[in-house]
PDB file of N, CA and C in Angstrom:
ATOM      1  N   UNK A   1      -8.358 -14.402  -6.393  1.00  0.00           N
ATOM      2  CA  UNK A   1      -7.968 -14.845  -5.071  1.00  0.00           C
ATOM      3  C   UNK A   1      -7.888 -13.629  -4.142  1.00  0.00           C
ATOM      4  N   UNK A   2      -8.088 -13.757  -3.189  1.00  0.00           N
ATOM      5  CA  UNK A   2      -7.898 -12.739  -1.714  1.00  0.00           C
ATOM      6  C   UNK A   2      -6.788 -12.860  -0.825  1.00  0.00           C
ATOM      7  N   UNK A   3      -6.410 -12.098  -1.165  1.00  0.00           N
ATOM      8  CA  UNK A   3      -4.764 -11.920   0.666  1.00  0.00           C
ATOM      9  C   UNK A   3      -5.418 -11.309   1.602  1.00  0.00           C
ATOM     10  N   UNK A   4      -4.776 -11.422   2.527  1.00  0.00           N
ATOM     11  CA  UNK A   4      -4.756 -10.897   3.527  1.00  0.00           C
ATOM     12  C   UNK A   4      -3.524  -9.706   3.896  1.00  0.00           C
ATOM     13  N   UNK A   5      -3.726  -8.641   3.938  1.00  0.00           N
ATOM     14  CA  UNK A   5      -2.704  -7.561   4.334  1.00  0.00           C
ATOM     15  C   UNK A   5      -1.569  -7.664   5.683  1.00  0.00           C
ATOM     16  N   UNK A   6      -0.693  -8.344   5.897  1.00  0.00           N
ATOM     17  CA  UNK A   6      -0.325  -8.260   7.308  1.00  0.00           C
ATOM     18  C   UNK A   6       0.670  -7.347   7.857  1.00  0.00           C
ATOM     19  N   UNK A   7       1.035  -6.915   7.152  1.00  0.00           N
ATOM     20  CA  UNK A   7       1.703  -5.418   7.018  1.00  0.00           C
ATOM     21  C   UNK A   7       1.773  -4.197   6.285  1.00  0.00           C
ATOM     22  N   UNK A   8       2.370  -3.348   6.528  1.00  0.00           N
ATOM     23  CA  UNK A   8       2.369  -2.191   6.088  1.00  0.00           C
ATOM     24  C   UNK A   8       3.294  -1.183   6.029  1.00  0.00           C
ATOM     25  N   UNK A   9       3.729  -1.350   5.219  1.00  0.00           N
ATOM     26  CA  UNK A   9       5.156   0.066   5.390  1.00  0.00           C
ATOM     27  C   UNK A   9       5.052   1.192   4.892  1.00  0.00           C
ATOM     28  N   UNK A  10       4.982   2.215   5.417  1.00  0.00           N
ATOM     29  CA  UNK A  10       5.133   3.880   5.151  1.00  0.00           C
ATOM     30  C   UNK A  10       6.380   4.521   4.916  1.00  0.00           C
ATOM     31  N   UNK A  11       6.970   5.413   4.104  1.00  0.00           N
ATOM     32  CA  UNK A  11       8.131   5.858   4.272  1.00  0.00           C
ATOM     33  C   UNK A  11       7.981   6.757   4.862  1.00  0.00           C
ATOM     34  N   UNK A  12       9.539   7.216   5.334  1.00  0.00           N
ATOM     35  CA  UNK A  12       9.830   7.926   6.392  1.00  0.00           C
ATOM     36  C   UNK A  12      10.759   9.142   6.092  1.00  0.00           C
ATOM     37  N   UNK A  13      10.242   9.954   5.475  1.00  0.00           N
ATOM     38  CA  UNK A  13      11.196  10.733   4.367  1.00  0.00           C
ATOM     39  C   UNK A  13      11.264  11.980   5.790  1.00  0.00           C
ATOM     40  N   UNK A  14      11.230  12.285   6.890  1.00  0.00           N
ATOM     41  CA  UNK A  14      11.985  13.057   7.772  1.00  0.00           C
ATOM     42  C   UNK A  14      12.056  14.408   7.796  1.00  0.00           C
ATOM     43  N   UNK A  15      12.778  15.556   7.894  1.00  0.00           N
ATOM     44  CA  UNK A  15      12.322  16.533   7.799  1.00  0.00           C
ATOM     45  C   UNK A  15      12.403  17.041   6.163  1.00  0.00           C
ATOM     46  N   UNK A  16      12.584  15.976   5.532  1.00  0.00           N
ATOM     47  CA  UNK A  16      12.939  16.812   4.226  1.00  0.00           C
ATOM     48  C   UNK A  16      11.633  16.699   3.579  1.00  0.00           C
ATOM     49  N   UNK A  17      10.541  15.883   4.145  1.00  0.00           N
ATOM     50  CA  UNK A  17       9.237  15.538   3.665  1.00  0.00           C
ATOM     51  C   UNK A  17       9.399  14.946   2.080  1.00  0.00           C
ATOM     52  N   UNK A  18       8.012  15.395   1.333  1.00  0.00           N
ATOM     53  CA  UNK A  18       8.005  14.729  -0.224  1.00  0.00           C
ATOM     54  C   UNK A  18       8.022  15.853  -1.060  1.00  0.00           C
ATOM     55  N   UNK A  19       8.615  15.693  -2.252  1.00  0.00           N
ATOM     56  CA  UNK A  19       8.970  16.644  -2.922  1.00  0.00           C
ATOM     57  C   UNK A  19       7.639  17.106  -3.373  1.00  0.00           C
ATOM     58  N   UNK A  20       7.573  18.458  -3.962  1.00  0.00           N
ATOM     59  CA  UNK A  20       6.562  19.223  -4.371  1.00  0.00           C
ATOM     60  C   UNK A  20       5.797  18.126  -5.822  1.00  0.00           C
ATOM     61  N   UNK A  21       4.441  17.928  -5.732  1.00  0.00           N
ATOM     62  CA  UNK A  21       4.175  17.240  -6.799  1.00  0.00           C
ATOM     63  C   UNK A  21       4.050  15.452  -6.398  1.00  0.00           C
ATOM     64  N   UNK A  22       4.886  15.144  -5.389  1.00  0.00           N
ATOM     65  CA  UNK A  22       5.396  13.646  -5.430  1.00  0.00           C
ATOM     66  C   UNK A  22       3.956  13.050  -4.270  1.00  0.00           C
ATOM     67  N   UNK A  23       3.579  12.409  -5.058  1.00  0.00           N
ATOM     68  CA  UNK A  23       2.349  11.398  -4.163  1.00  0.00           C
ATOM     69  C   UNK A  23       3.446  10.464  -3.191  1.00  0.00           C
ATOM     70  N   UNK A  24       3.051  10.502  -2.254  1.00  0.00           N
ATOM     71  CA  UNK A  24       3.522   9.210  -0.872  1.00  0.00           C
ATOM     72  C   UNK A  24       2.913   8.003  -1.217  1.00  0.00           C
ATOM     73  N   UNK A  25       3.676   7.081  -1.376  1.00  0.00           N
ATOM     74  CA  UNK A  25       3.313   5.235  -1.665  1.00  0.00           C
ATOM     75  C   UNK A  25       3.609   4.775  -0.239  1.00  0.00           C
ATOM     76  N   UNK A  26       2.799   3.679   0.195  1.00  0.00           N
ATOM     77  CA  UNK A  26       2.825   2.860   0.877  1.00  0.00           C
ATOM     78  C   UNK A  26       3.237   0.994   0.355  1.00  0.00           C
ATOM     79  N   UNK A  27       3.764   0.157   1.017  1.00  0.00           N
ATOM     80  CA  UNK A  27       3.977  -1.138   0.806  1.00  0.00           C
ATOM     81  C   UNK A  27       2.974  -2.078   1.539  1.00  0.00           C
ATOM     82  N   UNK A  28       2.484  -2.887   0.796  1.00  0.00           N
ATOM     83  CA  UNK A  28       1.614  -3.746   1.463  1.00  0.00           C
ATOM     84  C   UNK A  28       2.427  -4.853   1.530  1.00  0.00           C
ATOM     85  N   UNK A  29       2.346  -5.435   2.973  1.00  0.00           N
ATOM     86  CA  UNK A  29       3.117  -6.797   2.965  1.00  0.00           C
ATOM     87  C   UNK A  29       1.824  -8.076   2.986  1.00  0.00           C
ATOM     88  N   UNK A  30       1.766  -8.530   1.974  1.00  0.00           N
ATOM     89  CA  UNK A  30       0.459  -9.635   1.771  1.00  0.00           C
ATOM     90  C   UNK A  30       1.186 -10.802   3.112  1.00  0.00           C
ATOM     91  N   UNK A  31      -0.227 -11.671   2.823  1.00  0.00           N
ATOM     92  CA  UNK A  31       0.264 -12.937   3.682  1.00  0.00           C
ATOM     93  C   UNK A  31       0.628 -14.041   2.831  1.00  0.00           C
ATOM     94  N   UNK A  32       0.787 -13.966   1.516  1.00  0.00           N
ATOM     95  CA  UNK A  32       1.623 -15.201   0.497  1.00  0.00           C
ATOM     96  C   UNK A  32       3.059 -14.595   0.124  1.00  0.00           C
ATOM     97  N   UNK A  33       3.803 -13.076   1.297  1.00  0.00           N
ATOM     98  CA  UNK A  33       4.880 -12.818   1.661  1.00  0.00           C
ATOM     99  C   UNK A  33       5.096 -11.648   0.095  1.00  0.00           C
ATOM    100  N   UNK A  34       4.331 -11.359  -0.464  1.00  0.00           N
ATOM    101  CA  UNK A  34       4.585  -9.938  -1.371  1.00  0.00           C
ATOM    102  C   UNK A  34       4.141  -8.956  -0.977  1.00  0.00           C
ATOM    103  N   UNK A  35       5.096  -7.964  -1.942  1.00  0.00           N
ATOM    104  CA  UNK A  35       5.096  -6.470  -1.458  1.00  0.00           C
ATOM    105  C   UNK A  35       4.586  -5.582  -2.295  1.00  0.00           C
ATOM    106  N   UNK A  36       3.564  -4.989  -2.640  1.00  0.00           N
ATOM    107  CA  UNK A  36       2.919  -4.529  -3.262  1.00  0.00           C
ATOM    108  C   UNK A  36       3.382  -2.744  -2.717  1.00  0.00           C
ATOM    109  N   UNK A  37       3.461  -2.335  -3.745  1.00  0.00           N
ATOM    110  CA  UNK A  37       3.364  -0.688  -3.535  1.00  0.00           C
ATOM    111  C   UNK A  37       2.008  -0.153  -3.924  1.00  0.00           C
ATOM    112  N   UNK A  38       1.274   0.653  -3.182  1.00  0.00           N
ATOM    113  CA  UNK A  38      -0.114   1.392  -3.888  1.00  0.00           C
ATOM    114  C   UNK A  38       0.495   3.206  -3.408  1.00  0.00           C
ATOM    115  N   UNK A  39      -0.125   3.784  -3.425  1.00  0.00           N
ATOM    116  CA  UNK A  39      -0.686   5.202  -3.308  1.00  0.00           C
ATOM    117  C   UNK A  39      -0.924   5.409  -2.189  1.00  0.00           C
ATOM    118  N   UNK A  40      -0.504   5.926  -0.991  1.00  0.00           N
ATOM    119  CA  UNK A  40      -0.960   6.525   0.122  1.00  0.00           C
ATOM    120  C   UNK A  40      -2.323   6.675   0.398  1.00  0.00           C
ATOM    121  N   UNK A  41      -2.668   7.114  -0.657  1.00  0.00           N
ATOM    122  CA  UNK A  41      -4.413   7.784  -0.180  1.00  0.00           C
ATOM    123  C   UNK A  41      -5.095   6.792  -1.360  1.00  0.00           C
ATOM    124  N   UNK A  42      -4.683   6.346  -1.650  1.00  0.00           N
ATOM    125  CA  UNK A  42      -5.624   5.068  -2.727  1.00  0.00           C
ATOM    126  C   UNK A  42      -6.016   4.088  -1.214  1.00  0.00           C
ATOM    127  N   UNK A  43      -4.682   3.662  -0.731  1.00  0.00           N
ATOM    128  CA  UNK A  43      -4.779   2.422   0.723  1.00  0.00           C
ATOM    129  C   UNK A  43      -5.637   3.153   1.629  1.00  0.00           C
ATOM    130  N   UNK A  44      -5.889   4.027   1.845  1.00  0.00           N
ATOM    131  CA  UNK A  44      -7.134   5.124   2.844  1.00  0.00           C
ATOM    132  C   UNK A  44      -8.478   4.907   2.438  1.00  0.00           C
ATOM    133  N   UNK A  45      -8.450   5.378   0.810  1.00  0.00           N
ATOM    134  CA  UNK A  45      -9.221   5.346   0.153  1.00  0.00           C
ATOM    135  C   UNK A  45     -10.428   3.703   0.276  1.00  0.00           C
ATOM    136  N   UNK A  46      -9.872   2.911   0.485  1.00  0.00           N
ATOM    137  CA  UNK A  46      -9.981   1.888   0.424  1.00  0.00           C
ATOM    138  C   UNK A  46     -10.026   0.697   1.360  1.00  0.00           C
ATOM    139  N   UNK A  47      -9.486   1.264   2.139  1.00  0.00           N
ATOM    140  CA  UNK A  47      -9.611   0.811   3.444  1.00  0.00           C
ATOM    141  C   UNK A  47      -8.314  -0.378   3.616  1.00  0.00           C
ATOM    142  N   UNK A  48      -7.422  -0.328   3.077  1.00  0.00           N
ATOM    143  CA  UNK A  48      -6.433  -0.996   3.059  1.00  0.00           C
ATOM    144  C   UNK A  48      -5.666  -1.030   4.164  1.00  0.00           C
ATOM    145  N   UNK A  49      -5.280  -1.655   5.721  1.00  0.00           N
ATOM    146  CA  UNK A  49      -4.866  -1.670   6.633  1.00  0.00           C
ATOM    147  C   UNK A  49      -4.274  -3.038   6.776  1.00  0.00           C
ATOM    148  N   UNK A  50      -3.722  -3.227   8.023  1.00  0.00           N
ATOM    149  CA  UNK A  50      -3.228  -4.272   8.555  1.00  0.00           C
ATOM    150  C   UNK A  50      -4.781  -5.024   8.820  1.00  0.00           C
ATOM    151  N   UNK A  51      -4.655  -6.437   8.335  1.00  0.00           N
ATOM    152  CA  UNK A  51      -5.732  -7.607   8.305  1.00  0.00           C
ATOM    153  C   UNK A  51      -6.691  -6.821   7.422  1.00  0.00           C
ATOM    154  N   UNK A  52      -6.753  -6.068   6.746  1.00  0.00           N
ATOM    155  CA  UNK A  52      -7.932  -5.822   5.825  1.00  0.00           C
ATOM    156  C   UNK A  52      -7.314  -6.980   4.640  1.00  0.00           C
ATOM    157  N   UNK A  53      -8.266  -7.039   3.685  1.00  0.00           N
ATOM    158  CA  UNK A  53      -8.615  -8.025   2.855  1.00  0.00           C
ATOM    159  C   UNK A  53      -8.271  -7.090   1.333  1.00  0.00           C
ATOM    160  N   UNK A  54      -7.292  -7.965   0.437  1.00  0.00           N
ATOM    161  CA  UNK A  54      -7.238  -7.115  -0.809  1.00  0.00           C
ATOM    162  C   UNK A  54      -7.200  -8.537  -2.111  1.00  0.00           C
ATOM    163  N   UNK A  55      -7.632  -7.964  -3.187  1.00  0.00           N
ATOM    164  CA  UNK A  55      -7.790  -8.930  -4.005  1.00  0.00           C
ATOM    165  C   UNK A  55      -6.752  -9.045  -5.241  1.00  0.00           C
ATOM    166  N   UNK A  56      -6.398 -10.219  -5.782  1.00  0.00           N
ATOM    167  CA  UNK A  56      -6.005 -10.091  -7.298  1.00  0.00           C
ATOM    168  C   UNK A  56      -5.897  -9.240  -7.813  1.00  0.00           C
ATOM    169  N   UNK A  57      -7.099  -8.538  -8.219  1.00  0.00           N
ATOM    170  CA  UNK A  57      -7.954  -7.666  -9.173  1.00  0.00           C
ATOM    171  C   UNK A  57      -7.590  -6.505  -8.779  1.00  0.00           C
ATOM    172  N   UNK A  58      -7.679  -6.235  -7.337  1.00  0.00           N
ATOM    173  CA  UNK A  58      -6.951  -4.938  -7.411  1.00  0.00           C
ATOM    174  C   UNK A  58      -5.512  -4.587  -7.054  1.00  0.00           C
ATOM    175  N   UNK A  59      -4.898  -5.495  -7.052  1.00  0.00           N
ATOM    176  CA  UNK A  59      -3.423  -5.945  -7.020  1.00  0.00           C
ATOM    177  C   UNK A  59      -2.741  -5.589  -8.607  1.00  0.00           C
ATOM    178  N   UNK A  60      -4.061  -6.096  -9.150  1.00  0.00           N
ATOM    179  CA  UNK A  60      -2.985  -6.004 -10.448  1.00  0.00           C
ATOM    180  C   UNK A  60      -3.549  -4.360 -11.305  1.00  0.00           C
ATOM    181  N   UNK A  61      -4.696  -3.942 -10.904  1.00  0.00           N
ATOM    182  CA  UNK A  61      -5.353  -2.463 -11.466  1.00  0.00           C
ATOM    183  C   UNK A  61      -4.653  -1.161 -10.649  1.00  0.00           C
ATOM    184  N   UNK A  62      -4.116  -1.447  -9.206  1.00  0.00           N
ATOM    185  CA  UNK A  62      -4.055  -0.473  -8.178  1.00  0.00           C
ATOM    186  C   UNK A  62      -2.404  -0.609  -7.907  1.00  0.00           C
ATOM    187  N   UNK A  63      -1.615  -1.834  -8.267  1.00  0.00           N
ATOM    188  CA  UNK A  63      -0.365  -2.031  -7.340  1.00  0.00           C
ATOM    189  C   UNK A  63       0.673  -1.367  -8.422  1.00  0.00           C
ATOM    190  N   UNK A  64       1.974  -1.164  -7.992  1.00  0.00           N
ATOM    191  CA  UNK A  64       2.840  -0.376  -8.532  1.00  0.00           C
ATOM    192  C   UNK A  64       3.942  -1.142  -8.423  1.00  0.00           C
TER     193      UNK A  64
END
């Protein structure tokens, strides 16, 4: 099956940034209302945005 992405949340870690080593995750807010965590640069990688299109398949290989 296919969602639809309709949001997107970034954290906001401020001046203390991300620790040495620590990859930045992003939240995908689907449109059947789940929240998927991926990889910062995996969702780039991929083209993962607001109204982009994500699947099952990589929901369940890519999500965290």
């Amino acid at each position: 099956m296919t969602h639809k992405i309709i949001d997107l949340i970034e954290p906001d870690n401020g001046c203390e940034g991300f620790m040495p080593g620590e990859e930045p995750m992003v939240t995908l807010i689907l449109d059947d209302g789940r929240k998927i965590g991926v990889y910062d640069r995996l969702a780039y990688e991929k083209g993962w945005d607001i109204g982009s299109k994500i699947t099952d398949e990589d929901i369940k290989e890519n999500g965290r």
